[in-house]
PDB file of N, CA and C in Angstrom:
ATOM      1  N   UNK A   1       0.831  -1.196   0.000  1.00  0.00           N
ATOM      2  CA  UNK A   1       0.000   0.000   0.000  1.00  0.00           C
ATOM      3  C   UNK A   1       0.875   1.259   0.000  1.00  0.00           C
ATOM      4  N   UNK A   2       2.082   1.058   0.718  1.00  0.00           N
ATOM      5  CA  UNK A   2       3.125   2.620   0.804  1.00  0.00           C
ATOM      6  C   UNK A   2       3.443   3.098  -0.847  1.00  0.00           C
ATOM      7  N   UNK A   3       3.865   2.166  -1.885  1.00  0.00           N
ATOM      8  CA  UNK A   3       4.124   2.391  -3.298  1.00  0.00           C
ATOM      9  C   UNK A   3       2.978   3.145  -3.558  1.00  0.00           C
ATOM     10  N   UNK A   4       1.473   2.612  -3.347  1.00  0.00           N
ATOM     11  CA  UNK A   4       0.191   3.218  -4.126  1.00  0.00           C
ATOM     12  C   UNK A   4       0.114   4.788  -3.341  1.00  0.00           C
ATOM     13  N   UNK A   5       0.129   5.045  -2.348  1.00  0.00           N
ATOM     14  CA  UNK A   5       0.200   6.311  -1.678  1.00  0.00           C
ATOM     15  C   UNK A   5       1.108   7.213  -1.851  1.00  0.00           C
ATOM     16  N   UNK A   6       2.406   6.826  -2.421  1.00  0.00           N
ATOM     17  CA  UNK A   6       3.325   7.214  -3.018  1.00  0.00           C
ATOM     18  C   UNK A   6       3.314   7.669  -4.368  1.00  0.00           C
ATOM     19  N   UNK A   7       2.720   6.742  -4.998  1.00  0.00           N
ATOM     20  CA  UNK A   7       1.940   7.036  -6.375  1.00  0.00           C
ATOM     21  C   UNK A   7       1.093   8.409  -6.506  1.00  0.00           C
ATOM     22  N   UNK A   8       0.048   8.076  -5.440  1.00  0.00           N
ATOM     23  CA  UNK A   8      -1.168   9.073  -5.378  1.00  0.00           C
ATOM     24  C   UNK A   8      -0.411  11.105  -5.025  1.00  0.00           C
ATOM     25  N   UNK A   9       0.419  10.415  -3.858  1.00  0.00           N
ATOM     26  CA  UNK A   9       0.881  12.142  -3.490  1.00  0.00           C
ATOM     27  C   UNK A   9       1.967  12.443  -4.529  1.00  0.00           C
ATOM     28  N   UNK A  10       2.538  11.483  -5.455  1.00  0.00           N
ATOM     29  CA  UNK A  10       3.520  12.498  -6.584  1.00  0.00           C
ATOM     30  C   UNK A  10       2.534  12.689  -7.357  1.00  0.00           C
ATOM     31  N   UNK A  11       0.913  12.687  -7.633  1.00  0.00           N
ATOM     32  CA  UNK A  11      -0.098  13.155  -8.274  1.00  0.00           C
ATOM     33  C   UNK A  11      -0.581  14.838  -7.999  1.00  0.00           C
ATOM     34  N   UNK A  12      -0.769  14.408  -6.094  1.00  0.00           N
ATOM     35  CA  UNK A  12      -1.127  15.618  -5.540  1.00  0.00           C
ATOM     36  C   UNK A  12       0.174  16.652  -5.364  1.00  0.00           C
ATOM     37  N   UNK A  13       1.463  16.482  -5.815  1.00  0.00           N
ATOM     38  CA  UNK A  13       2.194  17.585  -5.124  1.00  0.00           C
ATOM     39  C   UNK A  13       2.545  18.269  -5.912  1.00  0.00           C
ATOM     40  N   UNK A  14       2.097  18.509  -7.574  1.00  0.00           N
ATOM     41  CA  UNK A  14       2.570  19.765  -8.053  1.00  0.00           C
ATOM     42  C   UNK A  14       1.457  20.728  -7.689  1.00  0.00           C
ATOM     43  N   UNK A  15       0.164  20.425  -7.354  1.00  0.00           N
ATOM     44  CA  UNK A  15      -0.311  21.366  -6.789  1.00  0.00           C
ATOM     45  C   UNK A  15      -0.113  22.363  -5.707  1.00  0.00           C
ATOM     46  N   UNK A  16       0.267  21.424  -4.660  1.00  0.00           N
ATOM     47  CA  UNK A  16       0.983  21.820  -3.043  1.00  0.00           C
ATOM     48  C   UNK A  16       2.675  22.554  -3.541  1.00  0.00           C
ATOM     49  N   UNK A  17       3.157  22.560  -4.667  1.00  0.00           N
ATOM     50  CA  UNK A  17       3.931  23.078  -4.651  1.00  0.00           C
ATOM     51  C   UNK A  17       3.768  24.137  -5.651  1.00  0.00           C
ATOM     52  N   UNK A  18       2.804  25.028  -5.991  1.00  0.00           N
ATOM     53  CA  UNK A  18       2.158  25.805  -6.765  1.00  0.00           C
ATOM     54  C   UNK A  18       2.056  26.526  -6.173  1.00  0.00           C
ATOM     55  N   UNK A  19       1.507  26.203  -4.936  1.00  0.00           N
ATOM     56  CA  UNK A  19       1.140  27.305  -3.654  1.00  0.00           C
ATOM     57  C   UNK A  19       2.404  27.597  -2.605  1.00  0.00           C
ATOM     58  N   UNK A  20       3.289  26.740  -3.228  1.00  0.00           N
ATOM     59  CA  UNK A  20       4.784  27.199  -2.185  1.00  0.00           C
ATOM     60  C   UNK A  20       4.855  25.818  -0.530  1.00  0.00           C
ATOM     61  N   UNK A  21       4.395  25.040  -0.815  1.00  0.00           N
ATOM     62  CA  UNK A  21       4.440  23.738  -0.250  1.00  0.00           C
ATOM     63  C   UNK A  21       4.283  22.288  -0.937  1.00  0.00           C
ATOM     64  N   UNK A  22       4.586  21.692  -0.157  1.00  0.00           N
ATOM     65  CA  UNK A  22       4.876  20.065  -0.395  1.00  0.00           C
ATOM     66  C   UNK A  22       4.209  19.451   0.644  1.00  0.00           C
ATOM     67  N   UNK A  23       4.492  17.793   0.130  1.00  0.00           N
ATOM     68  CA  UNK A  23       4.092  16.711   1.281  1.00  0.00           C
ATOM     69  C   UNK A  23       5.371  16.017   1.145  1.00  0.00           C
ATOM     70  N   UNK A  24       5.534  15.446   2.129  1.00  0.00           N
ATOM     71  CA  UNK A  24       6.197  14.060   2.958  1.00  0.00           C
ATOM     72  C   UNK A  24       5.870  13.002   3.419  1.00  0.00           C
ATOM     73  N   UNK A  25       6.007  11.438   2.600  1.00  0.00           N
ATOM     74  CA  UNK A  25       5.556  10.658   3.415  1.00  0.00           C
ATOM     75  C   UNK A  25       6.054  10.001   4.475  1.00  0.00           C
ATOM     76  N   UNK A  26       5.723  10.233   5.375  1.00  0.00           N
ATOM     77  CA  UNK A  26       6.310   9.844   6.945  1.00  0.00           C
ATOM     78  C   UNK A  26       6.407   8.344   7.054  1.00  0.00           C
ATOM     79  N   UNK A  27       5.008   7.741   7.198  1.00  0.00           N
ATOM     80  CA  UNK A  27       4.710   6.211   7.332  1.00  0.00           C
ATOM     81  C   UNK A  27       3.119   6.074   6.841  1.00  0.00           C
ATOM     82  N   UNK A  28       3.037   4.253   6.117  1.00  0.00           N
ATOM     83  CA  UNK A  28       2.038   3.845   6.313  1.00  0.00           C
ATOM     84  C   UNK A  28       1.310   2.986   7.219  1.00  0.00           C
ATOM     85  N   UNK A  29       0.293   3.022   7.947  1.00  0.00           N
ATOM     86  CA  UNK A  29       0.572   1.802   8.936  1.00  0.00           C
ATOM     87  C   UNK A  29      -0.771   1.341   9.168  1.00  0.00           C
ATOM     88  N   UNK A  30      -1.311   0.207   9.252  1.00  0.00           N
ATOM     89  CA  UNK A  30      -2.800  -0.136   9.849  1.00  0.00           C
ATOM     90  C   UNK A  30      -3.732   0.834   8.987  1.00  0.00           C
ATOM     91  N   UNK A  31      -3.438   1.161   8.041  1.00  0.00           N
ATOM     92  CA  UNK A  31      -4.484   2.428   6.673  1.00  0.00           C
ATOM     93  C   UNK A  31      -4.559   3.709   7.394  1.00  0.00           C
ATOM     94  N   UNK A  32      -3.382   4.218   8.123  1.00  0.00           N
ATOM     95  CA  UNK A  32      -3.314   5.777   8.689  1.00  0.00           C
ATOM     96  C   UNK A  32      -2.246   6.338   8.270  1.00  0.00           C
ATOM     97  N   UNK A  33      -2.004   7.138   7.466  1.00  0.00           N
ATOM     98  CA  UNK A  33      -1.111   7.297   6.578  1.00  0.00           C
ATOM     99  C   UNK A  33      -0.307   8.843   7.286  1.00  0.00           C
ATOM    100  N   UNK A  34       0.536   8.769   7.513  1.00  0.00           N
ATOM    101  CA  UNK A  34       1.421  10.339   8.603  1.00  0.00           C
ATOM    102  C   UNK A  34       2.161  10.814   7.479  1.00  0.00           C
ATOM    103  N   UNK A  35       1.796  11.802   7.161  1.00  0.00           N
ATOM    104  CA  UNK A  35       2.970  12.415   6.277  1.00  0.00           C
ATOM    105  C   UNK A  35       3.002  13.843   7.102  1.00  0.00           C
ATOM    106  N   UNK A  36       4.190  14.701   6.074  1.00  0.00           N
ATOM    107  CA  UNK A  36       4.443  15.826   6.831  1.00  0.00           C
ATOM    108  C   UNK A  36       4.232  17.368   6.042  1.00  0.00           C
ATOM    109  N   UNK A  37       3.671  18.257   6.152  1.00  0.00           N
ATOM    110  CA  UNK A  37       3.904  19.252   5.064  1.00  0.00           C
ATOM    111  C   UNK A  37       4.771  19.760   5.502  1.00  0.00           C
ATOM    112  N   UNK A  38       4.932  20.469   4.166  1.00  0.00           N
ATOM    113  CA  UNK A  38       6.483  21.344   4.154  1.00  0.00           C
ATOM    114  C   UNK A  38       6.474  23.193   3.529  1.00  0.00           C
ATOM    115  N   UNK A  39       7.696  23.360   3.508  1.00  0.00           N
ATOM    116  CA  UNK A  39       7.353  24.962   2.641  1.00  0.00           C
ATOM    117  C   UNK A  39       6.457  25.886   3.486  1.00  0.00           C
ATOM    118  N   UNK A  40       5.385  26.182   2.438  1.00  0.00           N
ATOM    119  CA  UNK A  40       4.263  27.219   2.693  1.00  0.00           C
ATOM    120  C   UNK A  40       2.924  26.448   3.313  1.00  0.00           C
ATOM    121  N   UNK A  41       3.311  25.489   3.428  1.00  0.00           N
ATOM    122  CA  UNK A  41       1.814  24.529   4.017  1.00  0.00           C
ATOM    123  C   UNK A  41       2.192  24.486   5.713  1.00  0.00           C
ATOM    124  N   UNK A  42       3.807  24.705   6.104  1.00  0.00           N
ATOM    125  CA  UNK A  42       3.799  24.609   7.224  1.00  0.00           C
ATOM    126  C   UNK A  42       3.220  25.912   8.126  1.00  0.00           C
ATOM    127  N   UNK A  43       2.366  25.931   8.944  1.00  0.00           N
ATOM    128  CA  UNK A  43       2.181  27.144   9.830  1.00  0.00           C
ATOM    129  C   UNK A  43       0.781  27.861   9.205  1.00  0.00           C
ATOM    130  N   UNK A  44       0.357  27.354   8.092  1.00  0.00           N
ATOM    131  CA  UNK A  44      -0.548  27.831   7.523  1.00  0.00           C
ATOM    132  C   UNK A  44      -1.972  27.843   7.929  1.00  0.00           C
ATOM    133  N   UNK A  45      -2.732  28.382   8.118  1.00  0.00           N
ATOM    134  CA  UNK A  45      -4.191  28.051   8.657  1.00  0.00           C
ATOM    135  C   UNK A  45      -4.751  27.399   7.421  1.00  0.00           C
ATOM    136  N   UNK A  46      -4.480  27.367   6.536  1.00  0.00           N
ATOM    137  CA  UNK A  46      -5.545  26.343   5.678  1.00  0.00           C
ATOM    138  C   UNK A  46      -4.651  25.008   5.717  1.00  0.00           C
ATOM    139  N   UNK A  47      -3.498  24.578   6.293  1.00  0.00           N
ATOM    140  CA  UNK A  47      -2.899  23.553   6.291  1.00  0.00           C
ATOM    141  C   UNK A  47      -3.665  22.030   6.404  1.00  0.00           C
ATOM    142  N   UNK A  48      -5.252  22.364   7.674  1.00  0.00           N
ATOM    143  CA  UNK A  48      -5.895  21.221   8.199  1.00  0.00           C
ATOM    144  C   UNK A  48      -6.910  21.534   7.257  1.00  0.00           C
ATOM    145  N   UNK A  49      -7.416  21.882   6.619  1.00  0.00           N
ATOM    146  CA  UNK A  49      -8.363  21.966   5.632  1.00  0.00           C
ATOM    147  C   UNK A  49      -7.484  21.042   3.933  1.00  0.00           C
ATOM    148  N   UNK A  50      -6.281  21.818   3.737  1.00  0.00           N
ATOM    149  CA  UNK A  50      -5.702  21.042   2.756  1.00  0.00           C
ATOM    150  C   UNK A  50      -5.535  19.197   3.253  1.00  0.00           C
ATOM    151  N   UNK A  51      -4.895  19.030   4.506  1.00  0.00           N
ATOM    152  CA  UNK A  51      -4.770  17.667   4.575  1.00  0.00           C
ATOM    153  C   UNK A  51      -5.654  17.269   4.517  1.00  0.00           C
ATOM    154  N   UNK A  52      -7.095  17.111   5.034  1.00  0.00           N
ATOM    155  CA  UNK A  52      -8.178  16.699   5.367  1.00  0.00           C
ATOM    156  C   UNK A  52      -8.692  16.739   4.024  1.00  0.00           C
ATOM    157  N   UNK A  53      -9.539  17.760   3.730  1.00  0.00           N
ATOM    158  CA  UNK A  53     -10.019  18.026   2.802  1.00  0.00           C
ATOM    159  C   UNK A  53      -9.887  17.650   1.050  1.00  0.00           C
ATOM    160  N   UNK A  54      -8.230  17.884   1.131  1.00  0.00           N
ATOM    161  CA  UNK A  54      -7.800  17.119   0.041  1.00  0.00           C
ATOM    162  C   UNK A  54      -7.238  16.004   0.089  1.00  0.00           C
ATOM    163  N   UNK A  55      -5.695  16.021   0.866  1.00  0.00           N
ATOM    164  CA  UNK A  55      -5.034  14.229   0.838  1.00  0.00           C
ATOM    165  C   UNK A  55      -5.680  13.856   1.072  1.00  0.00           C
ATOM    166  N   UNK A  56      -6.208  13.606   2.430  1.00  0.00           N
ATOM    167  CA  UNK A  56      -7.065  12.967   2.761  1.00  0.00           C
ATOM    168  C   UNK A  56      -8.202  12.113   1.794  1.00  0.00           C
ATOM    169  N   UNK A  57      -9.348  13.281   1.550  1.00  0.00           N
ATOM    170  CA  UNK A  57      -9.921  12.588  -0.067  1.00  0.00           C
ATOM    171  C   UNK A  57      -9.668  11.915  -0.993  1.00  0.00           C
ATOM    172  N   UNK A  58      -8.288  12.615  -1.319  1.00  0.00           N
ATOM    173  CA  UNK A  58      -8.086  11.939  -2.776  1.00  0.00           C
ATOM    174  C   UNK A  58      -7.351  10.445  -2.345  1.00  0.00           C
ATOM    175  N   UNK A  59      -6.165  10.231  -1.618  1.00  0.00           N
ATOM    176  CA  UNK A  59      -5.939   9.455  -1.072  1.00  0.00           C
ATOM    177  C   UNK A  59      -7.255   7.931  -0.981  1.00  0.00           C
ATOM    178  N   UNK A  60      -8.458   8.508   0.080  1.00  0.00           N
ATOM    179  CA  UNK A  60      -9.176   7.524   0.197  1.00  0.00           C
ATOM    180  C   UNK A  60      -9.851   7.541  -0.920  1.00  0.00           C
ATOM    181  N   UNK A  61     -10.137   8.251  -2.188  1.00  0.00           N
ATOM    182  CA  UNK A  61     -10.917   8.175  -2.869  1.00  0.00           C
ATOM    183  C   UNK A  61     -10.370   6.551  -4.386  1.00  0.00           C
ATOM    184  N   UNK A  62      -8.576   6.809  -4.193  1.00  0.00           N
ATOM    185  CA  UNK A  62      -7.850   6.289  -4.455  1.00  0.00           C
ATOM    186  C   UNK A  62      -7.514   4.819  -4.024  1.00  0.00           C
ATOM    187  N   UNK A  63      -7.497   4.757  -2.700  1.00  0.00           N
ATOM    188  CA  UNK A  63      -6.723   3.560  -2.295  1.00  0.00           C
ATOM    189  C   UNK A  63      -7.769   3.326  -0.880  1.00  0.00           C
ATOM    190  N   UNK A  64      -9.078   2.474  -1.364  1.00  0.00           N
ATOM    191  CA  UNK A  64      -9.999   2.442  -0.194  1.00  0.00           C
ATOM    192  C   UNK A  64      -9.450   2.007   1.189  1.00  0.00           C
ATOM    193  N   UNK A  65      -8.042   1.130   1.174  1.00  0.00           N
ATOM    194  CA  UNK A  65      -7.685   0.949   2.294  1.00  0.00           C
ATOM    195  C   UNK A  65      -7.306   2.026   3.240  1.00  0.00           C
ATOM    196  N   UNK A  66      -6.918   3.004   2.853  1.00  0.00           N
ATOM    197  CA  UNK A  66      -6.439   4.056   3.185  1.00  0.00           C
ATOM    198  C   UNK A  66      -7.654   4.451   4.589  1.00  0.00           C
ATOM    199  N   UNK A  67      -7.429   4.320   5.780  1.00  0.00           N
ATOM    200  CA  UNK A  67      -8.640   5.531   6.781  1.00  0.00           C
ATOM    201  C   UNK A  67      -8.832   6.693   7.283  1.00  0.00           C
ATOM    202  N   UNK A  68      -7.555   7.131   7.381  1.00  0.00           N
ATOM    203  CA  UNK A  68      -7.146   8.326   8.098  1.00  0.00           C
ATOM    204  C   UNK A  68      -5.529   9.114   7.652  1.00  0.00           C
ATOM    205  N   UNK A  69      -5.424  10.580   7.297  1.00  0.00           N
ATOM    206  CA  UNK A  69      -4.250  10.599   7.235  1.00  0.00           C
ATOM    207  C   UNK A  69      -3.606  11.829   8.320  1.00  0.00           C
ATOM    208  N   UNK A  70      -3.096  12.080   8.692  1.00  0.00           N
ATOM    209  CA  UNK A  70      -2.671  12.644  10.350  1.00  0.00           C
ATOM    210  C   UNK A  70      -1.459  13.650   9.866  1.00  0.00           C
ATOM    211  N   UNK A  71      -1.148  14.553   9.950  1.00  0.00           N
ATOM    212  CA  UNK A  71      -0.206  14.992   9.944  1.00  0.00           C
ATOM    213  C   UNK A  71       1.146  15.051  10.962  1.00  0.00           C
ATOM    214  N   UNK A  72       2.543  14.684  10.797  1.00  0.00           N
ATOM    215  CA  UNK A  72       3.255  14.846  12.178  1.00  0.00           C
ATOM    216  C   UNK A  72       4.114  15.921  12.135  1.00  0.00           C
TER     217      UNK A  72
END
């Protein structure tokens, strides 16, 4: 499952880096996936709206195993 999530966020990160941030994948584990933002996503108030809202989504929309993704 780490390759397919890996797959999915080099999908999502020319966007996140459009806006002057990135992702990191931290770990996959039990379908809770920790990655880290970076750049302009760190400190940001839309930061929990982007993870949620988007990784999050697209991620599960992608790879149903996927349940939760957490930021660390």
């Amino acid at each position: 499952m780490e390759e397919q999530v890996k797959k999915v966020l080099d999908e999502i990160r020319p966007q996140l880096q459009a806006d002057g941030g990135d992702v990191k994948l931290v770990s996959v584990e039990d379908g809770v996936v920790r990655v880290q933002l970076q750049g302009a996503c760190v400190g940001c108030p839309m930061s929990t709206i982007t993870l949620k809202n988007g990784i999050e989504r697209i991620l599960k929309q992608n790879i149903p195993a996927v349940k939760e993704v957490k930021a660390v």
